[in-house]
N, C-alpha and C. Protein backbone atom coordinates (compact mmCIF):
# COMPACT_ATOMS: atom_id res chain seq x y z
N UNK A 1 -6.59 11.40 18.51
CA UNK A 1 -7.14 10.92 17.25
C UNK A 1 -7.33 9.41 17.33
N UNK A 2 -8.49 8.67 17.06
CA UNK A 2 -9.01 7.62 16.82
C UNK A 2 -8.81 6.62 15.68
N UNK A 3 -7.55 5.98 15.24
CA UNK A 3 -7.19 5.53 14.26
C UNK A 3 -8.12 4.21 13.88
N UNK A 4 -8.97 3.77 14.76
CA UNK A 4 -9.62 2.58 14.41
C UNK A 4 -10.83 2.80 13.85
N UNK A 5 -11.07 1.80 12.57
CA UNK A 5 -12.37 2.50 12.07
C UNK A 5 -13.28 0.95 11.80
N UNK A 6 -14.20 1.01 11.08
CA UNK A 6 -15.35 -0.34 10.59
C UNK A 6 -15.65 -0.04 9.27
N UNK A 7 -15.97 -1.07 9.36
CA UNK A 7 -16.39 -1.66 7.79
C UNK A 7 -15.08 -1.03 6.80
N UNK A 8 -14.27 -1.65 6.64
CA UNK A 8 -13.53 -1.73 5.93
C UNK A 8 -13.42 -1.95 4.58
N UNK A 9 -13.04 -1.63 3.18
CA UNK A 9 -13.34 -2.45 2.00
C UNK A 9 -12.02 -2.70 1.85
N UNK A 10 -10.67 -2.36 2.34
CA UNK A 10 -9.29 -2.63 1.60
C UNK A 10 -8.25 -2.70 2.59
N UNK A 11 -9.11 -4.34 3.74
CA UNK A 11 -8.56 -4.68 4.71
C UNK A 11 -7.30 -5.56 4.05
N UNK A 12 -7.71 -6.29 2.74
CA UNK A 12 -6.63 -7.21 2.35
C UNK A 12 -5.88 -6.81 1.32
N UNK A 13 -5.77 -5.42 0.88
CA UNK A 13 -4.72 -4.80 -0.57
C UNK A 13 -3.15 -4.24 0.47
N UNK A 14 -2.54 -5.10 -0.50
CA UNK A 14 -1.22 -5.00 -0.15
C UNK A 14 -0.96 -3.18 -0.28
N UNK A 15 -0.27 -3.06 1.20
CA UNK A 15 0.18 -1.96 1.36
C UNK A 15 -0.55 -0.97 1.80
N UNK A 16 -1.99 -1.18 1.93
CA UNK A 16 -2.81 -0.02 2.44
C UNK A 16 -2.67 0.34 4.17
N UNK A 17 -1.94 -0.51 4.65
CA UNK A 17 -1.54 -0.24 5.98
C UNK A 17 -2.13 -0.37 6.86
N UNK A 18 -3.04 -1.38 7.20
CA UNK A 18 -4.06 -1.43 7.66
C UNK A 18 -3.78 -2.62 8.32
N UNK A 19 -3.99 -2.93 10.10
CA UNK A 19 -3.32 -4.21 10.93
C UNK A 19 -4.86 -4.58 11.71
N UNK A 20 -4.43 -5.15 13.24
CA UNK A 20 -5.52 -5.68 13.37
C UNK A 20 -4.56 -5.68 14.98
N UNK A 21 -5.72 -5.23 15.73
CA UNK A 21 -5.56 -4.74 17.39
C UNK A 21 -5.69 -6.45 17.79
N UNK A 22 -4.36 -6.66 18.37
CA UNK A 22 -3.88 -8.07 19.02
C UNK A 22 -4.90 -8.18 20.68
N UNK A 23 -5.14 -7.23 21.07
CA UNK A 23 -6.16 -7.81 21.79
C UNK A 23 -8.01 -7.62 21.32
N UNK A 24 -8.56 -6.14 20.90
CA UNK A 24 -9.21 -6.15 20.48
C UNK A 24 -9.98 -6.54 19.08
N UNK A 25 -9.13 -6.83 18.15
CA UNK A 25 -9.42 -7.78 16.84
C UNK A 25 -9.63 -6.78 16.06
N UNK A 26 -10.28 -5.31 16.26
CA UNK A 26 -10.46 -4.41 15.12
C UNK A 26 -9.51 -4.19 14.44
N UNK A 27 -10.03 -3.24 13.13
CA UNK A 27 -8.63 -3.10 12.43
C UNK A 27 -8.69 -1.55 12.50
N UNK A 28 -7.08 -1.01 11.95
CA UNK A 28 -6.61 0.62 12.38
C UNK A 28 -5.89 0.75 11.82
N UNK A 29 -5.48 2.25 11.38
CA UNK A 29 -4.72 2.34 10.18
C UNK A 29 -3.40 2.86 10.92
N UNK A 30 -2.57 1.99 10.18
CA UNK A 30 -1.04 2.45 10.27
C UNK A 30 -0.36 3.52 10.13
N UNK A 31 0.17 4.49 10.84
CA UNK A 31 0.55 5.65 10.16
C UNK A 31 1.99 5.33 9.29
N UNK A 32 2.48 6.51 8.91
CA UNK A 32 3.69 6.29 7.43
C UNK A 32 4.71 5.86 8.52
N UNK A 33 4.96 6.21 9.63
CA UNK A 33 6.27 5.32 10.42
C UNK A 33 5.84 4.03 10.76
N UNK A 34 4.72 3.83 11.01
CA UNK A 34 4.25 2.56 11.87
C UNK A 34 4.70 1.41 10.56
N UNK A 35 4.00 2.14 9.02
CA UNK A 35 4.34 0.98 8.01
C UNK A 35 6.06 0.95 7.54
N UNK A 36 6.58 2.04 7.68
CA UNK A 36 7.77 2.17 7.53
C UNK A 36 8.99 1.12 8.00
N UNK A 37 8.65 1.63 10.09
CA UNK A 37 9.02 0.30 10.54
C UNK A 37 8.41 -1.08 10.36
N UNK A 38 7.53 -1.26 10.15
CA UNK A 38 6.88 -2.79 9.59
C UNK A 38 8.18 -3.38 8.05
N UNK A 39 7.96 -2.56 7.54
CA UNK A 39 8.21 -2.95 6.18
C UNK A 39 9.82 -3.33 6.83
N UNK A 40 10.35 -2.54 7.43
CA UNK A 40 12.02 -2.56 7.68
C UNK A 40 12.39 -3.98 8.69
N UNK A 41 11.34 -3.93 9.22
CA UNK A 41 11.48 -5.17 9.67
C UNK A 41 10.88 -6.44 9.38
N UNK A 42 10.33 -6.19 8.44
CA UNK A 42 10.09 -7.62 7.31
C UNK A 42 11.93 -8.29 6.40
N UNK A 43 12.50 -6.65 5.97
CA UNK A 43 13.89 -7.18 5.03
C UNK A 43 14.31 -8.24 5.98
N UNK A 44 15.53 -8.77 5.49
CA UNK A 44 16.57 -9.80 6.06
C UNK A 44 17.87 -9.25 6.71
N UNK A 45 18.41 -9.95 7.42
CA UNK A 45 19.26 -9.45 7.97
C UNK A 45 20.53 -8.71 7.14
N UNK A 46 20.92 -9.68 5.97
CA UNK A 46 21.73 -8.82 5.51
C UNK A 46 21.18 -7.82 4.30
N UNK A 47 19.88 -7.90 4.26
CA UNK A 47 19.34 -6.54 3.15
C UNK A 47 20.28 -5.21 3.40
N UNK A 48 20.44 -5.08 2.07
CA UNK A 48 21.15 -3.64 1.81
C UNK A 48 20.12 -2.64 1.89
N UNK A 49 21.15 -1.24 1.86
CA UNK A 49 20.32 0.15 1.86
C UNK A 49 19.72 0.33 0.49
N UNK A 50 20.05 -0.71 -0.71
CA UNK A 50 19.06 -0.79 -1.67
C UNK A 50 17.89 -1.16 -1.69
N UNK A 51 18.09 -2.47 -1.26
CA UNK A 51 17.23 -3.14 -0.85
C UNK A 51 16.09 -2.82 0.21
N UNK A 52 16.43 -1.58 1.33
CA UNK A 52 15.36 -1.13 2.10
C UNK A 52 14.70 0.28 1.64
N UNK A 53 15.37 0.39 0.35
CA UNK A 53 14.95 1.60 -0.43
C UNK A 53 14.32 1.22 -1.69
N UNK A 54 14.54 0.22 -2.24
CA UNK A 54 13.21 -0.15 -3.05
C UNK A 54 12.16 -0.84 -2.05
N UNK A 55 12.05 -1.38 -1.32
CA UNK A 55 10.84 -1.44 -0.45
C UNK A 55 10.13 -0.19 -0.12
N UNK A 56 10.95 0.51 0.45
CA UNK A 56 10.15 1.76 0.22
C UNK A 56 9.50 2.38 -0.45
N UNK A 57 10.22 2.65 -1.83
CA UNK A 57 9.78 3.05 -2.92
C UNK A 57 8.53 2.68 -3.44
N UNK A 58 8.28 1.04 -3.21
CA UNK A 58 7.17 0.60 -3.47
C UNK A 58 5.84 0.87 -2.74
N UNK A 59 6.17 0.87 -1.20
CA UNK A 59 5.21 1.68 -0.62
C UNK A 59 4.69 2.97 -1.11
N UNK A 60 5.35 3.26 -0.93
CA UNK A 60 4.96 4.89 -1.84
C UNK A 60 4.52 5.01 -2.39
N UNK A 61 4.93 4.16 -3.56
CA UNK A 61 3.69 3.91 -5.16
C UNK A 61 2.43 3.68 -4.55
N UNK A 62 2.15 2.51 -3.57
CA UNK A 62 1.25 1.89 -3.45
C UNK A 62 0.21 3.02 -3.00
N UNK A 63 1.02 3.47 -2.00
CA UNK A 63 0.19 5.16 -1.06
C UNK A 63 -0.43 5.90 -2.02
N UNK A 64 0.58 5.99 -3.09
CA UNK A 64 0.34 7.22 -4.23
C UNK A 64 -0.97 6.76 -4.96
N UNK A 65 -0.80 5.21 -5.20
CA UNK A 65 -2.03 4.39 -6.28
C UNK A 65 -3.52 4.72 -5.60
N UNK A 66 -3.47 4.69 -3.99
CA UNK A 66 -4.55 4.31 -3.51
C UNK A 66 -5.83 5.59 -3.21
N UNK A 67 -4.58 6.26 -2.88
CA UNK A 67 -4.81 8.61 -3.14
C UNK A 67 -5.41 8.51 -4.59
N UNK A 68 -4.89 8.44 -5.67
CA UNK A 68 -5.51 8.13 -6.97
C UNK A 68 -6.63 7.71 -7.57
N UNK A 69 -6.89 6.82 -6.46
CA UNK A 69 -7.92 5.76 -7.05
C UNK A 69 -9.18 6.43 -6.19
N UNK A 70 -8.76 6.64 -4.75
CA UNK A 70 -9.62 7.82 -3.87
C UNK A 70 -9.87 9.05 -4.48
N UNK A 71 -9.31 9.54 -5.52
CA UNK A 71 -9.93 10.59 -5.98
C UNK A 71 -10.70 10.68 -7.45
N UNK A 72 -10.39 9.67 -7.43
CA UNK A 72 -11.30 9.24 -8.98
C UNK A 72 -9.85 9.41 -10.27
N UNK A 73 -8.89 9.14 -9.94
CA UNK A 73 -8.02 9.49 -10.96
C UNK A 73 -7.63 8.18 -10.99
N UNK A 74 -8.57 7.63 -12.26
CA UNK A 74 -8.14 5.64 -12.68
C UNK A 74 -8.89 5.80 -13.67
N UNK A 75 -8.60 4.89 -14.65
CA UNK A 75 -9.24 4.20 -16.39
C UNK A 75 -9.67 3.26 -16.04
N UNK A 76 -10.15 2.59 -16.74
CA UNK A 76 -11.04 1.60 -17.07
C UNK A 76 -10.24 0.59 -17.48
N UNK A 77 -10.64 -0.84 -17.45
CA UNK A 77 -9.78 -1.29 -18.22
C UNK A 77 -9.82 -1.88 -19.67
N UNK A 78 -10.99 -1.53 -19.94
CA UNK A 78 -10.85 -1.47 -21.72
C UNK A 78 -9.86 -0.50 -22.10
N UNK A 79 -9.56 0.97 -21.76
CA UNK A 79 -8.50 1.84 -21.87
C UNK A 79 -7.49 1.60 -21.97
N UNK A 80 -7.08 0.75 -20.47
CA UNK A 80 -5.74 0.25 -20.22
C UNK A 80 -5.58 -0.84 -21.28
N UNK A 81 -6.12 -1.48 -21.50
CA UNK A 81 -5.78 -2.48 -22.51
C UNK A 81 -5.38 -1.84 -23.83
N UNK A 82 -6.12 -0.52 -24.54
CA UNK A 82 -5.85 -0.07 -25.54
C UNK A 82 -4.56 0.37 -25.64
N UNK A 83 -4.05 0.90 -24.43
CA UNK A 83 -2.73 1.68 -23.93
C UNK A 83 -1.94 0.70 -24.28
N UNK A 84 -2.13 -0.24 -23.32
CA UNK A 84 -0.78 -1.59 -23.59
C UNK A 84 -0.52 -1.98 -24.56
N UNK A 85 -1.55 -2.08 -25.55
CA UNK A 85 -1.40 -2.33 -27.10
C UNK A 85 -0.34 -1.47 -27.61
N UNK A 86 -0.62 0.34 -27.44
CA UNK A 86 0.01 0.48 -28.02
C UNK A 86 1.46 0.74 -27.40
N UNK A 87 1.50 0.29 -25.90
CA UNK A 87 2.92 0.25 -25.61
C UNK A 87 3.81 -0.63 -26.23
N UNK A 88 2.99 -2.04 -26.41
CA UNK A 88 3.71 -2.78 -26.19
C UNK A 88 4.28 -3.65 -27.94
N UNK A 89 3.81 -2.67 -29.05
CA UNK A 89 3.79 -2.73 -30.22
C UNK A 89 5.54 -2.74 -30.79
């Protein structure tokens, strides 16, 4: 399987997993371990198992947001604004 692809639109959204071939310059998509270990080795040395589990967590969302948005399941944001209103009442 051929993980490298072109023309990209969501080379720079945090979390879409997406790097850049150190000799060839293209970009290729990360699989869920490749970002997994990335992310684990971004924490600090003394990061806790909390701490490498809300990182995670957030990935996930992000995975989950981007599946979402790929399938047409997103508002608008006149909507969202109406929403927040009335969340935030």
């Amino acid at each position: 399987m051929n993980n490298r692809i072109m023309g990209l639109s969501r080379v720079d959204s945090p979390g879409a997993g997406i790097e850049f071939d150190r000799k060839s310059g293209y970009p290729y998509i990360m699989t869920n371990k490749q970002k997994l270990l990335a992310a684990m080795k971004k924490l600090p040395a003394n990061a806790s198992y909390e701490d490498a589990m809300e990182q995670l967590v957030f990935l996930s969302k992000i995975d989950e947001g981007i599946k979402d948005a790929d399938a047409g399941r997103t508002i608008s944001h006149a909507k969202l604004k109406q929403k927040m209103a009335r969340w935030l009442k």
